[in-house]
Protein backbone atom coordinates (compact mmCIF):
# COMPACT_ATOMS: atom_id res chain seq x y z
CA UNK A 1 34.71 -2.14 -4.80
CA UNK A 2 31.21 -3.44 -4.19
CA UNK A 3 29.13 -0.19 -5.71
CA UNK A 4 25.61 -0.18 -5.68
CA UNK A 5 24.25 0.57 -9.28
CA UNK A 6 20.80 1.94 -10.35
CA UNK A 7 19.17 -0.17 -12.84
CA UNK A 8 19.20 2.11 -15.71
CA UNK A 9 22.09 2.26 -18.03
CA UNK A 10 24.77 5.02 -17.53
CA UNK A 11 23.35 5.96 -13.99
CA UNK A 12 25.52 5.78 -10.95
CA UNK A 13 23.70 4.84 -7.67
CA UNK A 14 21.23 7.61 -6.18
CA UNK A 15 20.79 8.39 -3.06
CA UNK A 16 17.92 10.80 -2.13
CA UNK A 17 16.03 12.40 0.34
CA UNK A 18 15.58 15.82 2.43
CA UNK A 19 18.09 17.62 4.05
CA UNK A 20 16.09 17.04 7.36
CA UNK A 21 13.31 14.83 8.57
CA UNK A 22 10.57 17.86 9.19
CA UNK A 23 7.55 15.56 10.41
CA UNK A 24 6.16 12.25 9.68
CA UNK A 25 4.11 12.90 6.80
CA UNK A 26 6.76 14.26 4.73
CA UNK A 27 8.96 12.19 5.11
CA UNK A 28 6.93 8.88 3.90
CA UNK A 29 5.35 11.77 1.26
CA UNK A 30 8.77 12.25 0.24
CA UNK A 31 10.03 8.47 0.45
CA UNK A 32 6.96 7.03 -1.52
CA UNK A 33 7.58 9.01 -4.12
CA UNK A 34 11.07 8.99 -4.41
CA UNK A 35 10.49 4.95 -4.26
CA UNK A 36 7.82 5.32 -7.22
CA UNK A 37 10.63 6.84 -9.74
CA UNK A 38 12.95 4.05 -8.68
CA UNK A 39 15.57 5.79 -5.63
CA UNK A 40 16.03 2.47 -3.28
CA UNK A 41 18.09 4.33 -0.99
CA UNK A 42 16.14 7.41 1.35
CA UNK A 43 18.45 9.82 3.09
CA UNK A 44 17.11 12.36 5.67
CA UNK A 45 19.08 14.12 8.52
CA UNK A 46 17.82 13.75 11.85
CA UNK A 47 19.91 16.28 13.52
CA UNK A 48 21.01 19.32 11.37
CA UNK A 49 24.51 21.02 12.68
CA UNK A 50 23.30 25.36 11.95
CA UNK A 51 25.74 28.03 12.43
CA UNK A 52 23.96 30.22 14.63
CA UNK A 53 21.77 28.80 17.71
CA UNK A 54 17.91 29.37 17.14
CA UNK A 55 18.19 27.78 13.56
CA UNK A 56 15.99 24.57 13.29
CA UNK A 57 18.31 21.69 14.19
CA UNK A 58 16.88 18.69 13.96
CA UNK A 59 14.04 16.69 15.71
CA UNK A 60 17.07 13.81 16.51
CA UNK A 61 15.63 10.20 17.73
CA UNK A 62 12.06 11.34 17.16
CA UNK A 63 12.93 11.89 13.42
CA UNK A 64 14.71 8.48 13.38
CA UNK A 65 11.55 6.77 13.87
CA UNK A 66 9.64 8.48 10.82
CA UNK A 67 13.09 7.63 8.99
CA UNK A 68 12.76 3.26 9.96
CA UNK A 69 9.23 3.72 9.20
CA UNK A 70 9.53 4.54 5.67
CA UNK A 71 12.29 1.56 5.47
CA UNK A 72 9.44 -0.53 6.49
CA UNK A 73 6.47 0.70 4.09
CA UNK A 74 8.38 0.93 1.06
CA UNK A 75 11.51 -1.19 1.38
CA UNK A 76 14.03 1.60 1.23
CA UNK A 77 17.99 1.74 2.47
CA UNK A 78 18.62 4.46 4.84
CA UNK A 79 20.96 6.92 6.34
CA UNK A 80 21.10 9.69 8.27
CA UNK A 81 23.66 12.27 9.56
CA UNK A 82 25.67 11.62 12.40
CA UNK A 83 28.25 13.68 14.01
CA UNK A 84 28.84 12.39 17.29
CA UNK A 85 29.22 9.43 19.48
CA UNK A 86 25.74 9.84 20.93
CA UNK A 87 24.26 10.31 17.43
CA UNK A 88 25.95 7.31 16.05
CA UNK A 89 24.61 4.89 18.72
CA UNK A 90 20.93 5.89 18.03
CA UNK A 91 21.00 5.99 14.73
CA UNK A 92 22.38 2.48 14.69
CA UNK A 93 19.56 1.57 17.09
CA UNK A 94 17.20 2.68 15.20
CA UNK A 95 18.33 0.04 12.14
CA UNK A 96 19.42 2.54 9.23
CA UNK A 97 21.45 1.53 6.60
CA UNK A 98 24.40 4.03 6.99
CA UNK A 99 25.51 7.10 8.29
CA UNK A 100 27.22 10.14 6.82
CA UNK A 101 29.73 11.97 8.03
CA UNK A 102 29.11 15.67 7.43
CA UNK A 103 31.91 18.27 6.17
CA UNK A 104 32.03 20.62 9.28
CA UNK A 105 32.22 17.17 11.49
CA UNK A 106 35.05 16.00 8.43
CA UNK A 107 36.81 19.36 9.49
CA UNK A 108 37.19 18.70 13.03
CA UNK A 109 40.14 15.54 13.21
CA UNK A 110 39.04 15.29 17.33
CA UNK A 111 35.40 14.64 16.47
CA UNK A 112 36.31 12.52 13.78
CA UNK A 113 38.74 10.24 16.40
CA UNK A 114 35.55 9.85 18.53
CA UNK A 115 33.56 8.98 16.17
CA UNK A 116 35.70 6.34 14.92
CA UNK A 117 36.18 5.07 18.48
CA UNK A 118 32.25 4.83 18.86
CA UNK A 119 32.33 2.69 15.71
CA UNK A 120 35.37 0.59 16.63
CA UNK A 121 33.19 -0.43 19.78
CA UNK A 122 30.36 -1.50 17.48
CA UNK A 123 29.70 -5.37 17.13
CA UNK A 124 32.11 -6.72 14.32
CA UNK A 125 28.24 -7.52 13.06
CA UNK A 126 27.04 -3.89 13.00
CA UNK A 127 30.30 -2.32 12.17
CA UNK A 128 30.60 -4.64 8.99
CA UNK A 129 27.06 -3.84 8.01
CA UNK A 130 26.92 -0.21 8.24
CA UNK A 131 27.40 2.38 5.33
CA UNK A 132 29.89 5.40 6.60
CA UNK A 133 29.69 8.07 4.13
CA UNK A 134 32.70 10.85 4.45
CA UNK A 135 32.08 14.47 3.06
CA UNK A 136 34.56 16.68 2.19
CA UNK A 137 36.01 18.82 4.99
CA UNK A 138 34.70 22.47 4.55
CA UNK A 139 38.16 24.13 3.26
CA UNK A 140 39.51 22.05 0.75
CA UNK A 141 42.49 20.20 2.26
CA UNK A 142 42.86 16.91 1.24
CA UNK A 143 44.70 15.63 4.02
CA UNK A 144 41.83 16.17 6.21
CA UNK A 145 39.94 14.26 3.90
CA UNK A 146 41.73 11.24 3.50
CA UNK A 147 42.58 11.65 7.17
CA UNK A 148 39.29 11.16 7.90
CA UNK A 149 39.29 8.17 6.30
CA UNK A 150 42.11 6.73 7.35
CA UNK A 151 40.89 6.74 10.95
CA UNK A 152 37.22 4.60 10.09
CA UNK A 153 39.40 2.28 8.11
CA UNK A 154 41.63 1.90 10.99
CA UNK A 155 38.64 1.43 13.39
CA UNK A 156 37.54 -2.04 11.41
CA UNK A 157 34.73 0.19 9.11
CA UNK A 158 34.84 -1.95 5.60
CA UNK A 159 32.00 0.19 3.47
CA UNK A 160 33.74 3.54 3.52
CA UNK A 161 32.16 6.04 0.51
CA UNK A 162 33.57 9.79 0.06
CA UNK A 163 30.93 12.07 -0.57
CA UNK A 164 32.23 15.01 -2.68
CA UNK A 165 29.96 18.54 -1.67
CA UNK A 166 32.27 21.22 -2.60
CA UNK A 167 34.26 23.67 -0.52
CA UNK A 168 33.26 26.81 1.47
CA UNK A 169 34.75 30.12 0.49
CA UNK A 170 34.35 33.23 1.12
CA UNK A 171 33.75 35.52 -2.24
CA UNK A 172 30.78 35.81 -4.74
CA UNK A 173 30.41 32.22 -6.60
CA UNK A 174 27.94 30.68 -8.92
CA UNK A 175 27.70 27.86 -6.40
CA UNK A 176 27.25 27.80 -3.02
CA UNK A 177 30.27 25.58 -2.21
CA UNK A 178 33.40 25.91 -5.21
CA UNK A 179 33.76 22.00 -6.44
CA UNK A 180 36.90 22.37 -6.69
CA UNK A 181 37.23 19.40 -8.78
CA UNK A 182 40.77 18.38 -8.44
CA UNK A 183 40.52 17.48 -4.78
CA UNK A 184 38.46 14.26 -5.36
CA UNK A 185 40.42 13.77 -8.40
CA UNK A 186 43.05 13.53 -6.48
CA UNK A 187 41.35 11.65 -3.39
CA UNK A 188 40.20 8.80 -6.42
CA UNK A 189 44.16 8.80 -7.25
CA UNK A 190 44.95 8.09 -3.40
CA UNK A 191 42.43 5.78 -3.01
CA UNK A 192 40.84 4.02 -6.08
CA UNK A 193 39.13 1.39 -4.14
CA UNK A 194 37.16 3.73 -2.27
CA UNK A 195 33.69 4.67 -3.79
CA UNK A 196 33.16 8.20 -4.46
CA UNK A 197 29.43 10.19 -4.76
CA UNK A 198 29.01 13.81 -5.55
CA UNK A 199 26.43 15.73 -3.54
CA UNK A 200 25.33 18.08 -6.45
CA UNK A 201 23.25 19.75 -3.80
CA UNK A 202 25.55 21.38 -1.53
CA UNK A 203 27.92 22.50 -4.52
CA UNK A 204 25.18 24.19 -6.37
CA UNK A 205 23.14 25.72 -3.56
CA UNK A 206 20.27 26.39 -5.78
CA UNK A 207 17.99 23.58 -7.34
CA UNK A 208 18.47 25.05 -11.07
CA UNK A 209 22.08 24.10 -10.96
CA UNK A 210 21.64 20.43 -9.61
CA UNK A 211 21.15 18.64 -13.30
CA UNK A 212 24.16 19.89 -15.03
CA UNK A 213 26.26 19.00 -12.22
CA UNK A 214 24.97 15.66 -11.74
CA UNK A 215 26.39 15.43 -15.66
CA UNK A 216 29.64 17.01 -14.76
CA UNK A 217 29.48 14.05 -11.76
CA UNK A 218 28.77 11.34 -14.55
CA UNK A 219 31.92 12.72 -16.86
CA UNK A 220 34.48 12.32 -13.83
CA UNK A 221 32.73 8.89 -13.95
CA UNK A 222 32.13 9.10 -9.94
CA UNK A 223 29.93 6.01 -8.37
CA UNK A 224 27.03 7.83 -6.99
CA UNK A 225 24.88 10.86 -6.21
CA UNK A 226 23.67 12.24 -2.85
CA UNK A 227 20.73 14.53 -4.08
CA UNK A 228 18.37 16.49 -1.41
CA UNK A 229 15.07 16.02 -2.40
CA UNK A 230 12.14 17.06 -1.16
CA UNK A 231 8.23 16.87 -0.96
CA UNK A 232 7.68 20.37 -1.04
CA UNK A 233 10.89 22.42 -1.20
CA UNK A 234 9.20 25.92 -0.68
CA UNK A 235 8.08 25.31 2.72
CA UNK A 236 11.84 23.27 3.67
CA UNK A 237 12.95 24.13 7.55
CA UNK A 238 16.35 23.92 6.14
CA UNK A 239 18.52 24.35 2.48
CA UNK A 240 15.42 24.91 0.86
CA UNK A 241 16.33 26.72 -2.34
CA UNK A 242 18.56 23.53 -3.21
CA UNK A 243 16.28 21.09 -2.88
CA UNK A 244 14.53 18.94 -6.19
CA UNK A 245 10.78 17.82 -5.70
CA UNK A 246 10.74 13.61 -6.90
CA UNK A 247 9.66 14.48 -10.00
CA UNK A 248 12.50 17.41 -10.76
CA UNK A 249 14.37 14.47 -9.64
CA UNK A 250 12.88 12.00 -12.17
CA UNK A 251 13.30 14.52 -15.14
CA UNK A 252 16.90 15.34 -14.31
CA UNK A 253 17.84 11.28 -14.20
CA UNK A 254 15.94 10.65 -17.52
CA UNK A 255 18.22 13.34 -19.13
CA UNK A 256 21.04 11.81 -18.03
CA UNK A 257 19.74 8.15 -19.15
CA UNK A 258 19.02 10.09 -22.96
CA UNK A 259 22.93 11.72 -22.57
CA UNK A 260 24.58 8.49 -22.00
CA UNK A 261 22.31 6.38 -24.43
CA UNK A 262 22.67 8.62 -26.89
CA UNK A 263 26.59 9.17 -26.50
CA UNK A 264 26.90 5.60 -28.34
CA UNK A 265 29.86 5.98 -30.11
CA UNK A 266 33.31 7.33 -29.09
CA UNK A 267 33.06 10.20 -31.00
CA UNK A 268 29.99 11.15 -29.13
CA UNK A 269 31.33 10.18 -25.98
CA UNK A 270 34.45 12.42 -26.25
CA UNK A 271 32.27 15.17 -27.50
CA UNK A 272 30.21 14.43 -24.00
CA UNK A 273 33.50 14.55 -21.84
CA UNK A 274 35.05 17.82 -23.35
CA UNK A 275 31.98 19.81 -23.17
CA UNK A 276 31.68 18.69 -19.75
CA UNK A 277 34.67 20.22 -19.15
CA UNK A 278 34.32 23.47 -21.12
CA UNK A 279 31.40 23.83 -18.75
CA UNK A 280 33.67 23.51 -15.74
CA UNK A 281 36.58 25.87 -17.13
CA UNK A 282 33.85 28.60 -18.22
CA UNK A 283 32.17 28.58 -14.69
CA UNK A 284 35.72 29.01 -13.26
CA UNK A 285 36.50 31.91 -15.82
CA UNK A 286 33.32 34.15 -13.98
CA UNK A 287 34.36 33.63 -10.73
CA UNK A 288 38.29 34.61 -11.30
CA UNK A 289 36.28 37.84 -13.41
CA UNK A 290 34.07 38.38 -10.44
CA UNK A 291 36.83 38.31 -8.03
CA UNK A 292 39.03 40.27 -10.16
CA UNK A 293 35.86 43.15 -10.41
CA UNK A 294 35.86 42.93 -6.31
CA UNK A 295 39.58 43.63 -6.09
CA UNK A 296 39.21 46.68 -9.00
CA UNK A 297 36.60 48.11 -6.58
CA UNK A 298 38.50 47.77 -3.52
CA UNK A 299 41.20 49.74 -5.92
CA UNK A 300 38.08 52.33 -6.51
CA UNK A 301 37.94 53.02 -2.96
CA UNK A 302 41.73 53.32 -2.34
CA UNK A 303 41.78 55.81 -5.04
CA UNK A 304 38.98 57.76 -4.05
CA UNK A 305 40.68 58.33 -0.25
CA UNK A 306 43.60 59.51 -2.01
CA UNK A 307 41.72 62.12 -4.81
CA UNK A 308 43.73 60.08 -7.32
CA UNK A 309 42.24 59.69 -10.87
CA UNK A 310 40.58 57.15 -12.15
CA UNK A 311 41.92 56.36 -15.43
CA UNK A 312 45.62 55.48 -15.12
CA UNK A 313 46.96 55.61 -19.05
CA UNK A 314 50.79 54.22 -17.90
CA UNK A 315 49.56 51.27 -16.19
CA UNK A 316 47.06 50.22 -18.40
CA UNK A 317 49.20 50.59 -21.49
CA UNK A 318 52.02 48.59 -19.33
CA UNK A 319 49.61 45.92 -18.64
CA UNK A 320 48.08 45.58 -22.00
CA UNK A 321 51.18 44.80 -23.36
CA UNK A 322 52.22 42.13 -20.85
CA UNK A 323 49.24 40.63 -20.78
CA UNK A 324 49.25 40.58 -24.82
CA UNK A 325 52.91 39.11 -25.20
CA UNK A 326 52.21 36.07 -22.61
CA UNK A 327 48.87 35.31 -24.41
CA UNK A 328 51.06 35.13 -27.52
CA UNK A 329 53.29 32.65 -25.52
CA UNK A 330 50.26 30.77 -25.03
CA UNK A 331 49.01 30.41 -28.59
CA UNK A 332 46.35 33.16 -27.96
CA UNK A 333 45.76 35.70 -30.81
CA UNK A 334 46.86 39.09 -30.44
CA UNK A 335 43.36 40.60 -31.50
CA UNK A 336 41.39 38.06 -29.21
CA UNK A 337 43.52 38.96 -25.79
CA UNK A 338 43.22 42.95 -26.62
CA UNK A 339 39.33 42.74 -26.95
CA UNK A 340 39.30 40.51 -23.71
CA UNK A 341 41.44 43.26 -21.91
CA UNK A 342 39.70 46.26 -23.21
CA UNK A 343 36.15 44.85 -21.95
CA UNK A 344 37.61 43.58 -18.41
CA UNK A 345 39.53 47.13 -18.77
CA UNK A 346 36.08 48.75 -19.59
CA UNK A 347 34.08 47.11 -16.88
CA UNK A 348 37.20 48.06 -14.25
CA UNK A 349 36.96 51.62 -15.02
CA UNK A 350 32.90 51.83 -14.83
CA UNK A 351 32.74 50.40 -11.66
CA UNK A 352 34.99 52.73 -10.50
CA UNK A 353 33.44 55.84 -11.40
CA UNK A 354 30.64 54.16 -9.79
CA UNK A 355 32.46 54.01 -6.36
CA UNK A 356 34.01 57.22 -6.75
CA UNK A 357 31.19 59.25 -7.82
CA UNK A 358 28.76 57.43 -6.09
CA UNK A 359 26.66 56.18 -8.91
């Protein structure tokens, strides 16, 4: 597996740059500094795929040329999006490094067949020389994933990386896009040659939450990170809220440095792991609570149509005592699952009121 390594202890390879090449100046602004706190790899997309039509989009082979010049001036790698045939073929032109692969473009398994036809016609030179970077499909099916794959390998690509950027669903979320963590789990158990990144960016969807997932990256010891940063994130075109200035950026790879220096031993290295993973558990405990809240008000409603009370003392009693006996199955204390219940209990029957009073 020929990984690319950041020359600081503990640190994976980083890859950074904006979510889209906006103009010329800040995209060397934003290169020269990323170069300056040691990122040797620049990523900026040229052509931005945007749900609705009107969105910004791109400025496409114009942007390309900002993107080779900043390989020139400061000696960068680069790559930029591409998501079809016509795409690939410029970008190549152009000289970048590598290419990613985004997740709506992962999704599609006909767009992904032409793209890997448009690379299987590449010189053996090129096609041996360029980076393909596959993200996640948007819905998190892992057959489309390592589908994906499967067809670049099979059209002669040798550097293949996976990108994992989370999953789109539908629902309130801390993060923009679930990680779902135990799809490229299981993607590294199908395919342990194949280097995997996390893009911390797209799973968080807000730059506050990038650092602690870059850690939660670095305990599921993946190879890299794909971070958007940017110059000047307030005045973005596109994804601004999740984007990290260079310096955020510096400050968030110097705390990982201190983590993994300071987790010496293995004591402190276990102790790194499983809090990782408390982390992970907790933030899926307030999602299943906030979907569970969504479903008690949709119960609100339903209630309220048919003048039925809100407090129900059968079921609740019923359910208490359900829920109370599996805990105890579980090795969970009586006392601890009957003050969970009567708070989620509480919570239900406020909102509620709320929706059938009109609060």
């Amino acid at each position: 597996m020929d990984t690319f390594r950041k020359n600081k202890p503990g640190i994976p390879e980083v890859i950074a740059g904006p979510c889209s090449a906006e103009s010329r100046e800040q995209v060397l602004a934003t290169a020269r500094a990323l170069r300056e706190i040691g990122v040797t790899t620049f990523r900026a997309g040229a052509w931005k795929p945007r749900t609705r039509p009107g969105c910004f989009e791109g400025y496409g082979a114009e942007a390309l040329e900002w993107i080779a010049e900043a390989k020139r001036l400061y000696g960068m790698r680069t790559l930029t999006e591409t998501a079809t045939p016509e795409h690939l073929a410029a970008a190549v032109k152009s000289g970048v490094d590598g290419v990613w692969i985004g997740a709506r473009t992962c999704t599609n398994p006909f767009a992904m067949q032409a793209l890997a036809d448009a690379l299987a016609i590449l010189s053996r030179q090129e096609r041996e020389r360029l980076e393909v970077y596959v993200k996640n499909p948007v819905n998190p099916d892992i057959e489309l994933w390592t589908g994906a794959i499967e067809r670049l390998r099979l059209a002669g690509v040798k550097k293949l990386r996976a990108v994992h950027r989370g999953f789109g669903d539908y629902g309130k979320h801390i993060y923009r896009n679930p990680p779902v963590w135990r799809i490229p789990i299981e993607l590294h158990r199908r395919m342990p040659d194949l280097p995997l990144y996390c893009d911390p960016s797209h799973i968080a969807g807000r730059a506050d939450l990038v650092a602690p997932l870059c850690r939660h990256a670095l305990d599921l010891n993946f190879d890299g990170l794909f971070i958007e940063s940017h110059c000047n994130p307030e005045q973005a075109l596109s994804d601004s809220a999740q984007q990290v200035t260079p310096a955020e950026l510096a400050a968030i790879l110097d705390t990982i440095g201190t983590t993994v220096a300071v987790a010496g031993s293995s004591v402190e290295e276990r102790l790194t792991k499983l809090r990782g993973k408390i982390d992970r558990i907790d933030d899926e405990l307030i999602e299943v609570l906030a979907r569970r809240m969504e479903t008690s008000d949709e119960i609100g409603s339903l209630k309220r149509e048919a003048g039925m009370t809100v407090l129900q003392p059968g079921r609740y009693s019923r359910l208490v005592e359900n829920r109370v006996a599996e805990a105890s199955r579980l090795g969970l204390s009586e006392s601890f699952m009957r003050g969970i219940l009567e708070a989620i209990h509480e919570e239900s029957v406020r909102r509620q009121l709320s929706v059938n009073f009109d609060f």
